[in-house]
Each structure stands twice: as C-alpha cells, then as structure tokens.
N, C-alpha and C. Protein backbone atom coordinates (compact mmCIF):
# COMPACT_ATOMS: atom_id res chain seq x y z
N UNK A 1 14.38 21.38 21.06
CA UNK A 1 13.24 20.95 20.29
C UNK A 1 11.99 21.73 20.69
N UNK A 2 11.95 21.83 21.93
CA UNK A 2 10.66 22.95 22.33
C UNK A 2 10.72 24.02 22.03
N UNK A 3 12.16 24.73 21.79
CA UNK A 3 12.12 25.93 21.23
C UNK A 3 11.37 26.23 19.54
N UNK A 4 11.85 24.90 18.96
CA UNK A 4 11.01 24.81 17.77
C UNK A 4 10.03 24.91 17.42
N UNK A 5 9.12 24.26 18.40
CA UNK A 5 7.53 24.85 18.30
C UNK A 5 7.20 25.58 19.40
N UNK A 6 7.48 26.35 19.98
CA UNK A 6 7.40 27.67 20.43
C UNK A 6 7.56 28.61 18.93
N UNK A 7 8.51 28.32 18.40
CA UNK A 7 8.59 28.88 16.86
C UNK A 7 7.80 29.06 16.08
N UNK A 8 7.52 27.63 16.17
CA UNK A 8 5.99 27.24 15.11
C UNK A 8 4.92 28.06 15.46
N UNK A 9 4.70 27.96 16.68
CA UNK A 9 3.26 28.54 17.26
C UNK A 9 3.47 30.08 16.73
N UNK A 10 4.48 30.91 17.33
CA UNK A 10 4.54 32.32 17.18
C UNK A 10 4.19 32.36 15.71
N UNK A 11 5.37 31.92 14.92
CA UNK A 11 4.61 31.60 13.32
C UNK A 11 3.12 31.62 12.92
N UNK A 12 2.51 30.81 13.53
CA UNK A 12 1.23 30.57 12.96
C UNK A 12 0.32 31.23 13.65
N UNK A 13 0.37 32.20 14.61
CA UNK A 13 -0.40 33.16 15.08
C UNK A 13 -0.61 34.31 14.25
N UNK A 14 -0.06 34.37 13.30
CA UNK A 14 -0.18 35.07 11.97
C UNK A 14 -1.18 33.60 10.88
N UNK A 15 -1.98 34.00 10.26
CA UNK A 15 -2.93 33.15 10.26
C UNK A 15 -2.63 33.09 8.53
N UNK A 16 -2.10 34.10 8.15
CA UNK A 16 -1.16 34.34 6.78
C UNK A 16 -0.49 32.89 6.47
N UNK A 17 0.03 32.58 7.38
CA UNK A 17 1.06 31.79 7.35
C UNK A 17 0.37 30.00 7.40
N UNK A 18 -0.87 29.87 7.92
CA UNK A 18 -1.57 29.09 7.99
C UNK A 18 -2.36 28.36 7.21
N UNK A 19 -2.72 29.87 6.15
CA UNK A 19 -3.35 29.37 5.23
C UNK A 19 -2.49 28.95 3.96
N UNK A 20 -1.32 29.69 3.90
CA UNK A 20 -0.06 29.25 3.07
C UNK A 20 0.44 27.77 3.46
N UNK A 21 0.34 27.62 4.58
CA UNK A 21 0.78 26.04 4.77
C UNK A 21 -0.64 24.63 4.22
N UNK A 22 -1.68 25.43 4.73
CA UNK A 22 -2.96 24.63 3.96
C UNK A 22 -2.90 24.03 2.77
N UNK A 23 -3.22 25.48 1.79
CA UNK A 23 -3.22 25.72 0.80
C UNK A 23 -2.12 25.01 0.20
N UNK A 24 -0.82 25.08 0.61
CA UNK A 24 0.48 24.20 -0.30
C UNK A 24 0.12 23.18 -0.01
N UNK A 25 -0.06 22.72 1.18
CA UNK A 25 -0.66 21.16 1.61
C UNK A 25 -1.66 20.40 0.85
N UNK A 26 -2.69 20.73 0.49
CA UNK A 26 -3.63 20.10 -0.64
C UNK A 26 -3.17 20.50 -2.02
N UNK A 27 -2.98 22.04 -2.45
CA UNK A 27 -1.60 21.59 -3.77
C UNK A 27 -1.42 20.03 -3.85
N UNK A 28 -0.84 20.42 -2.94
CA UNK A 28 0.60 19.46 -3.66
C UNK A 28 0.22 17.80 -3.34
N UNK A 29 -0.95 17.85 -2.50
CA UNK A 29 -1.26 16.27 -2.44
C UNK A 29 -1.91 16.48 -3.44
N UNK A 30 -2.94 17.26 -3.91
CA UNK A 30 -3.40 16.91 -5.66
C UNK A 30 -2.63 16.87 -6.61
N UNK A 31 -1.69 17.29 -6.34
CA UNK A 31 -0.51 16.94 -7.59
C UNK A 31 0.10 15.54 -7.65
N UNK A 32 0.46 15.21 -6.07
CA UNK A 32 0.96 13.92 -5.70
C UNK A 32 -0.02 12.70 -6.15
N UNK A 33 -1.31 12.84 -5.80
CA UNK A 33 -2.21 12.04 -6.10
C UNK A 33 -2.88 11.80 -7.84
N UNK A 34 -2.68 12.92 -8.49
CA UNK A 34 -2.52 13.14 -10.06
C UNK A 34 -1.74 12.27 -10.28
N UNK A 35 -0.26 12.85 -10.22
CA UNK A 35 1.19 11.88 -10.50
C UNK A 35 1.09 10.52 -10.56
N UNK A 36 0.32 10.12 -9.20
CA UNK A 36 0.05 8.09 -8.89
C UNK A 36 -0.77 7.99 -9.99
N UNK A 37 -2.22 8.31 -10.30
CA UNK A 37 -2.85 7.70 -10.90
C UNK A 37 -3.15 8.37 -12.17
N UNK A 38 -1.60 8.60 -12.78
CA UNK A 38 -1.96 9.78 -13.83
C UNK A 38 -1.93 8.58 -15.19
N UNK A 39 -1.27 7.28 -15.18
CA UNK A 39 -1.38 6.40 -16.19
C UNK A 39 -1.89 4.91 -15.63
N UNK A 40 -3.04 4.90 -14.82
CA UNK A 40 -4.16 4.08 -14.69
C UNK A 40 -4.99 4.25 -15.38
N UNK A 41 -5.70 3.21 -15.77
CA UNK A 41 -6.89 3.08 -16.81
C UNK A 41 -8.12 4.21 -15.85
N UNK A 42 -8.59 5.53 -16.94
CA UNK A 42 -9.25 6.25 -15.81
C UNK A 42 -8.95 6.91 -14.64
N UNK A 43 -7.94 7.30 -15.32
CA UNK A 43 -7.09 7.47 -13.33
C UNK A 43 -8.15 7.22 -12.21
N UNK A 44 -8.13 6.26 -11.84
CA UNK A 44 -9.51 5.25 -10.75
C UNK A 44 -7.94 4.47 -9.98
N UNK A 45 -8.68 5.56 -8.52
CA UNK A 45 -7.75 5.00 -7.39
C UNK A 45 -8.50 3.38 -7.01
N UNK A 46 -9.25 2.84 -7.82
CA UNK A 46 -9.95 1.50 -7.15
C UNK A 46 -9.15 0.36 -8.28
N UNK A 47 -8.68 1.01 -9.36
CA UNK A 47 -7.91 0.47 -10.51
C UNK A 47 -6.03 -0.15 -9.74
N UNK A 48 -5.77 1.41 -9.15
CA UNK A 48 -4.76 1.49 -8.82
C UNK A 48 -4.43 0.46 -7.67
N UNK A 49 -5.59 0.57 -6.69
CA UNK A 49 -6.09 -0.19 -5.55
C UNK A 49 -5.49 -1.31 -5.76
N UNK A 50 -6.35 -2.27 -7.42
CA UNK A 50 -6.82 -3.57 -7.46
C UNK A 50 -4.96 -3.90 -7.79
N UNK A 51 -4.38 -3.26 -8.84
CA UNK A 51 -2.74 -3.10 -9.22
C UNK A 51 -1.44 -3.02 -7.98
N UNK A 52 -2.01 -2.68 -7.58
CA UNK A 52 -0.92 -2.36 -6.58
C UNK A 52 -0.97 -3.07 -5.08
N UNK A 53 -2.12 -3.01 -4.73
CA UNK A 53 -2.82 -3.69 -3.05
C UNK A 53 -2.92 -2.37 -2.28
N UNK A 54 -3.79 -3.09 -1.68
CA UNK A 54 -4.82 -2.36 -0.61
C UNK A 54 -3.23 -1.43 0.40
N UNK A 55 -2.25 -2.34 1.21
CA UNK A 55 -1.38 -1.99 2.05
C UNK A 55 -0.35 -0.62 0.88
N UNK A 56 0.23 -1.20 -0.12
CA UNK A 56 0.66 -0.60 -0.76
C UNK A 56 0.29 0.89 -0.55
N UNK A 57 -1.28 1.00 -1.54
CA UNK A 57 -2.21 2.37 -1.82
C UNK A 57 -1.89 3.04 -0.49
N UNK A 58 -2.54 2.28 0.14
CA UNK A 58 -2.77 3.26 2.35
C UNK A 58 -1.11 3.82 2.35
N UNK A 59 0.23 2.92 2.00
CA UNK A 59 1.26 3.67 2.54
C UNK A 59 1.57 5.21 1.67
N UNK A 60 1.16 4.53 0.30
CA UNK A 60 1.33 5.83 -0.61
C UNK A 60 0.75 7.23 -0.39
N UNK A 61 -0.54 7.34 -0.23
CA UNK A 61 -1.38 7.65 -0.09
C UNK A 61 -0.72 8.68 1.35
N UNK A 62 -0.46 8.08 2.46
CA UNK A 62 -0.18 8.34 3.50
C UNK A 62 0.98 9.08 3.52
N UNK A 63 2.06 8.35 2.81
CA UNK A 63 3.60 9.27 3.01
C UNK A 63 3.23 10.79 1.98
N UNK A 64 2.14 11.07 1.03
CA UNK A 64 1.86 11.98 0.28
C UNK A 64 1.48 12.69 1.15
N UNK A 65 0.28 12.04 2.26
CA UNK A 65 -0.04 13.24 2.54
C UNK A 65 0.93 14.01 3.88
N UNK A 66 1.92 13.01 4.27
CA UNK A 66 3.01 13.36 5.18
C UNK A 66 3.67 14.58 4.32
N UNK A 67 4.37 14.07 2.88
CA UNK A 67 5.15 15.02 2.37
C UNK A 67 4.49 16.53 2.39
N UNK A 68 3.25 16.40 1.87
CA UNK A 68 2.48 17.57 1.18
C UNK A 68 2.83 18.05 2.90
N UNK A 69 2.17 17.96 3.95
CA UNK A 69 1.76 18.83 5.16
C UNK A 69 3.23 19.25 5.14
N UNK A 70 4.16 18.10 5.27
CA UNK A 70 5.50 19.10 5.70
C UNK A 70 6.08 20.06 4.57
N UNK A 71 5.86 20.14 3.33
CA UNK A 71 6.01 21.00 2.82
C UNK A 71 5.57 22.42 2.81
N UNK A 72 4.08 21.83 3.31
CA UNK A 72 3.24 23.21 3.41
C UNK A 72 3.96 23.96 4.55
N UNK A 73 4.54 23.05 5.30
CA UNK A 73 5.31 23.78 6.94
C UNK A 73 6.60 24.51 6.70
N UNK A 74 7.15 23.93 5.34
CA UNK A 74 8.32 24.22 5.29
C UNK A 74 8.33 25.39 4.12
N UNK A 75 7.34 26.21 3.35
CA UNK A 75 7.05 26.85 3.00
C UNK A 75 6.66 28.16 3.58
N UNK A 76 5.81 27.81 4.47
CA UNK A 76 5.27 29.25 5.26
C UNK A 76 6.28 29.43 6.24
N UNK A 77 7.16 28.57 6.59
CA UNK A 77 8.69 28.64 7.32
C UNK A 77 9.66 29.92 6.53
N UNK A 78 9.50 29.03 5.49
CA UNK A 78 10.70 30.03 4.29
C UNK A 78 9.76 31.48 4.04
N UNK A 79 8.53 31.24 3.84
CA UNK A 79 8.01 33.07 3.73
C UNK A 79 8.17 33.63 4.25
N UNK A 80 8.17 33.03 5.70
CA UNK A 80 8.45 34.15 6.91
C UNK A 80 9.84 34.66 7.16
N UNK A 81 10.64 33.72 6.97
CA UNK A 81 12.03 34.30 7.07
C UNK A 81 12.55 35.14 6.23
N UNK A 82 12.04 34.64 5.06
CA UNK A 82 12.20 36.01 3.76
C UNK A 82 11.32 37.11 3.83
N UNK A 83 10.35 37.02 4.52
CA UNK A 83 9.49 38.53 4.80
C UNK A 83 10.18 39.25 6.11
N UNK A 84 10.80 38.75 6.92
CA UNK A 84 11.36 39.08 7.88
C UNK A 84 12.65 39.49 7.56
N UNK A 85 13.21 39.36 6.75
CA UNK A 85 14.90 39.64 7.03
C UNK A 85 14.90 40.32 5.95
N UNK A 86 14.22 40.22 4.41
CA UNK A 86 13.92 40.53 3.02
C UNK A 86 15.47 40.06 2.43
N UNK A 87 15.91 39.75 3.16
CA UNK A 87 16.81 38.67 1.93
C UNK A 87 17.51 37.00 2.46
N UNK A 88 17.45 36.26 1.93
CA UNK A 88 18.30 34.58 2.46
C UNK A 88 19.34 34.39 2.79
N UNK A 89 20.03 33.99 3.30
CA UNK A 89 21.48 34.22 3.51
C UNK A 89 21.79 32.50 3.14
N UNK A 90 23.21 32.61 2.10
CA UNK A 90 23.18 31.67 2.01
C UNK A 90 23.31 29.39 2.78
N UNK A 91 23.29 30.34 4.23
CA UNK A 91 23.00 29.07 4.80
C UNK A 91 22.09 28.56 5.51
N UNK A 92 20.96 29.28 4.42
CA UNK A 92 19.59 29.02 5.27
C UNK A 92 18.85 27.97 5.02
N UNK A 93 19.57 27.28 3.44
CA UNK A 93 18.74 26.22 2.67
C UNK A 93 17.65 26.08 2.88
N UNK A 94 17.47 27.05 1.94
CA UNK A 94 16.19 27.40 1.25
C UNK A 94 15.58 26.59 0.12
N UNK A 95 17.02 25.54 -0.43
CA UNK A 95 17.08 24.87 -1.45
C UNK A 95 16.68 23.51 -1.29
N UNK A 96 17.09 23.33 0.15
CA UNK A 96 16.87 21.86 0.41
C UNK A 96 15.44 21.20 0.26
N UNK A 97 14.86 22.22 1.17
CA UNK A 97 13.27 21.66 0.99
C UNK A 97 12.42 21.37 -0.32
N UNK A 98 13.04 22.11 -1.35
CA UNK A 98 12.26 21.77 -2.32
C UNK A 98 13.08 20.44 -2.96
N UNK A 99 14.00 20.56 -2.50
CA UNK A 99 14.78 18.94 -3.34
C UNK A 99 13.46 17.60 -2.90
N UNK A 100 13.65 18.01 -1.10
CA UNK A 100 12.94 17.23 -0.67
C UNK A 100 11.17 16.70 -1.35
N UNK A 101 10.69 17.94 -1.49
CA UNK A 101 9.32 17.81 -2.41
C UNK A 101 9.72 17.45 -3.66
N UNK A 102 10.49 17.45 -4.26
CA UNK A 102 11.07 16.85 -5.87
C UNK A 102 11.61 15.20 -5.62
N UNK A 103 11.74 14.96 -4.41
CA UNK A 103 12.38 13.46 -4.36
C UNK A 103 11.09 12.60 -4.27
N UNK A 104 10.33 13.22 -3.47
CA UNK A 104 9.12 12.87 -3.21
C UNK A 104 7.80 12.66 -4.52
N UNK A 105 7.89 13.74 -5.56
CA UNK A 105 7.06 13.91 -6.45
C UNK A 105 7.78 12.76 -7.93
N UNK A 106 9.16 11.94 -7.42
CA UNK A 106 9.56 11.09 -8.02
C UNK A 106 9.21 9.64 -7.98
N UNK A 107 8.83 10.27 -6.74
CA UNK A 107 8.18 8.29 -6.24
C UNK A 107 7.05 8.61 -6.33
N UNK A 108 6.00 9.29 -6.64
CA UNK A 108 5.22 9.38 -7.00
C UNK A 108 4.64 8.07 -8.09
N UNK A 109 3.52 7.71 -8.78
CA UNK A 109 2.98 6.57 -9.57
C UNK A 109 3.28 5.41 -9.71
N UNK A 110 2.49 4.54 -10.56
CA UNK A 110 2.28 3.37 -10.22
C UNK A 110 3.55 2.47 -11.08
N UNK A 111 3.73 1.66 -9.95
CA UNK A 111 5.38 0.77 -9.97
C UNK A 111 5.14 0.23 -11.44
N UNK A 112 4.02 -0.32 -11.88
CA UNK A 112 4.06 -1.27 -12.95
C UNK A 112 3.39 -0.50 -14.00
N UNK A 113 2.60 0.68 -13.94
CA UNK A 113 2.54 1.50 -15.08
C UNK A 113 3.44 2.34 -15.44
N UNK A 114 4.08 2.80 -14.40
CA UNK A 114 5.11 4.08 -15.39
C UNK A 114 4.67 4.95 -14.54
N UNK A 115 5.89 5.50 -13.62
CA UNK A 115 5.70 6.54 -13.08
C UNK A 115 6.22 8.26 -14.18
N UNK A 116 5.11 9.08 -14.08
CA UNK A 116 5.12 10.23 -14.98
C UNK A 116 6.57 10.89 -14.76
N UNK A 117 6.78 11.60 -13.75
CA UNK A 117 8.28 12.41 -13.98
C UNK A 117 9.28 11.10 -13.94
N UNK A 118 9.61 9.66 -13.68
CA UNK A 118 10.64 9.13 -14.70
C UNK A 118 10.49 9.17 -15.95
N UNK A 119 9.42 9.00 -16.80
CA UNK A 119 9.30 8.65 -17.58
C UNK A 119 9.76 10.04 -18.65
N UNK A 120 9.58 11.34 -17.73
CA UNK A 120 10.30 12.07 -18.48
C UNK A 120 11.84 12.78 -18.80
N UNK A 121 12.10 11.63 -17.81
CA UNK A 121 13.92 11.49 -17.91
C UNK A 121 13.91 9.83 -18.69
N UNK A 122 12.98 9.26 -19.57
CA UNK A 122 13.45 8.05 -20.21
C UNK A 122 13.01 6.76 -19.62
N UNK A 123 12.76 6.93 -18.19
CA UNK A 123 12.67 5.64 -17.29
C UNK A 123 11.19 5.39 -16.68
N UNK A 124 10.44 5.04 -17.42
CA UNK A 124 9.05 4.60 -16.61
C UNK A 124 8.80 3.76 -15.64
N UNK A 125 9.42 2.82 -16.28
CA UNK A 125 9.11 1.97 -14.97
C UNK A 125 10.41 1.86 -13.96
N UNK A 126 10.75 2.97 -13.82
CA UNK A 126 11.87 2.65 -12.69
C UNK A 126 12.01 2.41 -11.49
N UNK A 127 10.46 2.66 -11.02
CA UNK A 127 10.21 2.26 -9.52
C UNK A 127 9.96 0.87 -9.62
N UNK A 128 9.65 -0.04 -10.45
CA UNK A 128 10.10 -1.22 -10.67
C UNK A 128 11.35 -2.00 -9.89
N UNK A 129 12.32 -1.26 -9.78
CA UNK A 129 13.29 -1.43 -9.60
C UNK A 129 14.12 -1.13 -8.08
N UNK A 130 13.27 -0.37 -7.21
CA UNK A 130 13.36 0.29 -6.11
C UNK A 130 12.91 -1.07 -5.25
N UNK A 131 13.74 -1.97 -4.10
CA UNK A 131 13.15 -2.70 -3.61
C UNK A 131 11.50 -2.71 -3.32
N UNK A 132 11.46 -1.27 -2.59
CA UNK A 132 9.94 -1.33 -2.34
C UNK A 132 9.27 -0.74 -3.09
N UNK A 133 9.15 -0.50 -4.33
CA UNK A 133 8.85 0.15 -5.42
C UNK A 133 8.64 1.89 -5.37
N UNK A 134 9.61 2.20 -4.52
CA UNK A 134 9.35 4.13 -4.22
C UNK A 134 9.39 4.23 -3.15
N UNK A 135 8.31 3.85 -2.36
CA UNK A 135 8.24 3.62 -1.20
C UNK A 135 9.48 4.11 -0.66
N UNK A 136 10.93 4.07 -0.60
CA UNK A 136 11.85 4.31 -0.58
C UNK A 136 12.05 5.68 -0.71
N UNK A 137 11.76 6.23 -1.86
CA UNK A 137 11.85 7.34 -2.10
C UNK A 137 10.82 8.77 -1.26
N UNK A 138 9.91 8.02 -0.91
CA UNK A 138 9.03 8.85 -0.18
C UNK A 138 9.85 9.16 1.07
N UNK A 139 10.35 8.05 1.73
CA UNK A 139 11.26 8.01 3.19
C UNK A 139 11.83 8.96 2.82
N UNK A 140 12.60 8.60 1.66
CA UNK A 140 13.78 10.16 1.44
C UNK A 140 13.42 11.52 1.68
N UNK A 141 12.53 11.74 1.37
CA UNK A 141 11.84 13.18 0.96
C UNK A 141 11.27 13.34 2.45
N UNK A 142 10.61 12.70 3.19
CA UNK A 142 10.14 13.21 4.30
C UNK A 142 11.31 13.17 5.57
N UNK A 143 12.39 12.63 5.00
CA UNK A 143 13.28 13.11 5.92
C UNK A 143 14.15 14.03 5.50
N UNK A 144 14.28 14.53 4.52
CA UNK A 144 15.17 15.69 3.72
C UNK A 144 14.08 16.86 4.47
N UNK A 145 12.41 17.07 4.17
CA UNK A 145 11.71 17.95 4.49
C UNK A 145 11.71 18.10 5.48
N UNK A 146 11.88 16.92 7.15
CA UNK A 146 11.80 17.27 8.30
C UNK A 146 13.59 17.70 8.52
N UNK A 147 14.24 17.48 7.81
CA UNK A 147 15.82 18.15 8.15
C UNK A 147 15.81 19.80 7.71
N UNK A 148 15.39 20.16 6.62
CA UNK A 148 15.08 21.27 6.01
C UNK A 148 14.46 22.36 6.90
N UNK A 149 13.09 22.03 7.53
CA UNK A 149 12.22 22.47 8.30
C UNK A 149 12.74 22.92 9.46
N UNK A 150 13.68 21.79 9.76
CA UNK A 150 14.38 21.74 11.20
C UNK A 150 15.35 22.93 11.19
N UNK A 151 16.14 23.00 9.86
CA UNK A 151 17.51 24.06 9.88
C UNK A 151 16.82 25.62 9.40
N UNK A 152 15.91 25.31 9.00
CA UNK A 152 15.01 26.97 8.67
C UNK A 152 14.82 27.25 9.88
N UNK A 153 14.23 26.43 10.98
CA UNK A 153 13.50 27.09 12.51
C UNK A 153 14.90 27.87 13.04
N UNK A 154 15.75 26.24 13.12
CA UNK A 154 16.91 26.95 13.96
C UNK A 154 17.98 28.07 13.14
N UNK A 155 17.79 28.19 12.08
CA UNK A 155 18.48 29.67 11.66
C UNK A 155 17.67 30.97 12.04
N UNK A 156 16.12 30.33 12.05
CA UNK A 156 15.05 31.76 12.51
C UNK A 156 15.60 32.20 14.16
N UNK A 157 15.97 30.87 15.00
CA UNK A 157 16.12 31.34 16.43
C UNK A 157 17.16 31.52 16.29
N UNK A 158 18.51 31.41 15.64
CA UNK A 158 19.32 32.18 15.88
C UNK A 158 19.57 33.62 15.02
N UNK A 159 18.83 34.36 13.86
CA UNK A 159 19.00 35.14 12.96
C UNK A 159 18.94 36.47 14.01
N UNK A 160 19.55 37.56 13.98
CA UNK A 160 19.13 38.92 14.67
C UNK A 160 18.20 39.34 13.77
N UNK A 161 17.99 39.57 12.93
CA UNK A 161 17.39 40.19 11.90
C UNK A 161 15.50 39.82 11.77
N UNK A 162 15.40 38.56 11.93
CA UNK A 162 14.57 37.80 11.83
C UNK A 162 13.56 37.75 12.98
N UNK A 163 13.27 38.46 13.36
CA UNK A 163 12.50 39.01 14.87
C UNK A 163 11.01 38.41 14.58
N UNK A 164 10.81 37.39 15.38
CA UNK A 164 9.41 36.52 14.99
C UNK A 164 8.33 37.32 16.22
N UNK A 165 7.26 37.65 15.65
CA UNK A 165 6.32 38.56 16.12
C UNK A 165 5.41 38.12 16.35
C-alpha cells in the first residue's frame, strides 16, 4: 500500500497530472450536482434540501464529491500510463473506472423527482426503489473507482515499460 503512494507522489510531481486530476474533479462534481438538481423546481439546492432532508443532501453531496476526486485520480492515473507506455494492454482496466463514474452519475438526482439518466432508459423514479434511495449506488461507484485506481497503480509498479519519472 505504501508503494502506492510513493506512486502517487512521483505521479503528481509532474504538476500536468495535477491539474488533470483538479480539473476532472470539479467537472464532474458540476455535472454530478446538475444531475441532482436538474428536475427541482429552479434547480435550488434549498428546494432539494427541503425534499429530500438536510442528512440525505450532506451524504449526496459528499459521496459526489468523493466520486468526482477519485475519478479525477483515476484519470491522471490512466494518462500517465498511456503517455508512458503509448499503448494499454489489455489488463490494465482502463474500462473499469469509467463504469465506476457511470454507476455513480446513475444515482445521481432526486429520489422523488426523477432522476435524469434513469429517466433516459424509461425509469425516473427508480431510485425510489433503491432501499436508500441511490445512496447505494454511490457506495458502488466509489468502490469500483477505489478498485480501479488501485489495479492501474499496481500494473504501473509492475509494467517495464512504464518508467514513472
């Protein structure tokens, strides 16, 4: 595990790589945070607030901005290995992580309005239906992204090719 962020660090001493993890990081929580309050009256997080509860909002809110950072990590992870080697090999799952940000951008919105990407497979209110209304689904995604993250490092420390600088 220490070898991992020994990883990280060498990684991000390239400052390239830092701002790519930023930068995806607020992305994608503005996307995440769009998504929640994209069919509230006004998209008004104080709407969403009053709909949902105070504990609710804070966890949502929170596992978004968990997902977004580890994505941003697991992004400037994957640039580097593909700038380093210039091609993927297929057991680097490269694929996984974005499942993980797609599981995540599903639990996205509000349980009793209609969350936006079900609704464009047919099912709005399907987090309705999720014991904890998504909530669930966020768990998923931030543990798919910290498994993802995890098997990119350790293919970087073991790759010959992949010489972290």
């Amino acid at each position: 595990m220490n070898k991992m962020f020994e990883t990280l660090k060498r990684i991000y001493k390239n400052k390239k790589y830092v701002y790519i993890s930023l930068i995806t990081a607020i992305i994608s929580f503005i996307i995440f945070y769009q998504l929640t309050v994209a069919k509230i009256a006004d998209n008004s997080l104080k709407i969403y607030i009053m709909m949902s509860g105070y504990n609710f909002t804070y966890f949502s809110l929170l596992s978004f901005a968990i997902i977004s950072a580890l994505f941003g990590i697991y992004l400037s992870v994957i640039i580097y290995k593909y700038e380093a080697s210039k091609k993927l090999r297929k057991n680097s799952f490269g694929f996984f992580g974005f499942v993980g940000a797609l599981v995540g951008a599903f639990g996205a919105g509000c349980p009793t309005c209609g969350a936006v990407l079900f609704g464009l497979i047919g099912s709005p209110l399907a987090l309705m239906y999720f014991p904890y209304k998504g909530m669930e689904l966020r768990v998923l995604s931030i543990i798919i992204l910290i498994i993802a993250t995890y098997l990119t490092i350790k293919s970087l420390n073991k790759c010959e090719t992949c010489e972290i600088k």
